[in-house]
Protein backbone atom coordinates (compact mmCIF):
# COMPACT_ATOMS: atom_id res chain seq x y z
CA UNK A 1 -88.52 54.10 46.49
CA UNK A 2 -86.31 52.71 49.27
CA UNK A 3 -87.05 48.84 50.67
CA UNK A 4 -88.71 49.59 53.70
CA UNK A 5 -91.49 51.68 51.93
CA UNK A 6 -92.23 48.71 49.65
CA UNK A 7 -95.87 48.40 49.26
CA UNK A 8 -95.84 44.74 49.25
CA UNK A 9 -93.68 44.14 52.04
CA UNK A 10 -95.43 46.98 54.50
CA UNK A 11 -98.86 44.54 52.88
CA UNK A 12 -96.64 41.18 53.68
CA UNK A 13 -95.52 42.40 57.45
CA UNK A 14 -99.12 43.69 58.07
CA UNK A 15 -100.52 39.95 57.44
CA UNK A 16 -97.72 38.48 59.29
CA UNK A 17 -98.30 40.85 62.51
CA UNK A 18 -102.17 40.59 62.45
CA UNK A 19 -101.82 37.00 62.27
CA UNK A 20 -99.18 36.78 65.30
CA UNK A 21 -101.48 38.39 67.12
CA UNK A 22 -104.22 36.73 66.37
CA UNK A 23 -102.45 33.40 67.37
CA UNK A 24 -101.16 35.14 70.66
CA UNK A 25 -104.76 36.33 71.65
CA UNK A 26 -105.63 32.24 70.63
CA UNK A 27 -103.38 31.05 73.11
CA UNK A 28 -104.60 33.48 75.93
CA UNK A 29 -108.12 32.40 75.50
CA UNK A 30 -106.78 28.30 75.43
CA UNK A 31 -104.59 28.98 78.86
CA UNK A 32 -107.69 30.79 80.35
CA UNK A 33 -109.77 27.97 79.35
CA UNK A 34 -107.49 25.72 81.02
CA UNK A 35 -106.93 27.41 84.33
CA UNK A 36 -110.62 27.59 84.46
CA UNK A 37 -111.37 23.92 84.04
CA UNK A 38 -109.00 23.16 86.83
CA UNK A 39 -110.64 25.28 89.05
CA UNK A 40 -113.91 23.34 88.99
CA UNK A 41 -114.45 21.09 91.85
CA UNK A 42 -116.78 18.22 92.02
CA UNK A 43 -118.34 18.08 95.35
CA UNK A 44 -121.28 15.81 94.77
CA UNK A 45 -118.78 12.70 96.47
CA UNK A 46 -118.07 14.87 99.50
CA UNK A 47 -119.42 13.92 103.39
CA UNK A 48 -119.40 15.58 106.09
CA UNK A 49 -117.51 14.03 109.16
CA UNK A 50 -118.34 14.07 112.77
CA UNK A 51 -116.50 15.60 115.25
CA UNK A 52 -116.44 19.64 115.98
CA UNK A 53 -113.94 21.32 113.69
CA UNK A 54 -111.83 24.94 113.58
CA UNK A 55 -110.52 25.26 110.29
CA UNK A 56 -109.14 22.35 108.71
CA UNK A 57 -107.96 20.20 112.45
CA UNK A 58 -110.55 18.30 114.25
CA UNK A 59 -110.47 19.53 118.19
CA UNK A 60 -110.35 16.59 120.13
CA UNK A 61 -110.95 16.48 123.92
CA UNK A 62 -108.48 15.11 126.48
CA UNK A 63 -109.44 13.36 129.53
CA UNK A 64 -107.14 13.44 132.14
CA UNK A 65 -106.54 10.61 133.97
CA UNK A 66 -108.20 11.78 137.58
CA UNK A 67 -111.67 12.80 135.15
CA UNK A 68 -110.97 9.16 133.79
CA UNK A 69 -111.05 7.54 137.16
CA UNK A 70 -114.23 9.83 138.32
CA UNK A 71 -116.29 8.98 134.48
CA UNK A 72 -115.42 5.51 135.07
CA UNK A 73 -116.49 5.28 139.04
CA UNK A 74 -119.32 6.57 137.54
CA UNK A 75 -120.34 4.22 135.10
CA UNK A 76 -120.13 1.74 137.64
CA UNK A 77 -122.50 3.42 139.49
CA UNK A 78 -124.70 3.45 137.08
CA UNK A 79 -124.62 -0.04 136.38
């Protein structure tokens, strides 16, 4: 019988692979795990902010200075 027929050795390397795999699946499921857990986001300390927003900027109106001069005659008006 040559050595690579060896019924104890095919047994030995049969353990030896199932168990490799075994350990590689184990590590899959533990980096999945992982990746997962980051994912989670805790929003319960989140507010909402004034202001109208597009996407992630805030859009901010500009004034120029003759509608500055006109708002503020007309607050004086008012008053």
């Amino acid at each position: 019988m040559s050595k690579k027929n060896n019924l104890a050795k095919r047994k030995m390397q049969h353990e030896y692979n199932l168990q490799k795999e075994k350990e590689i699946q184990d590590k899959k499921i533990k980096k999945l795990q992982a990746n997962k857990n980051k994912m989670k986001v805790d929003g319960s300390g989140k507010k909402k902010k004034g202001g109208f927003s597009v996407g992630k900027k805030k859009l901010k109106t500009k004034l120029t200075p003759a509608a500055k001069a006109k708002a503020a005659q007309a607050m004086e008006l008012d008053q």
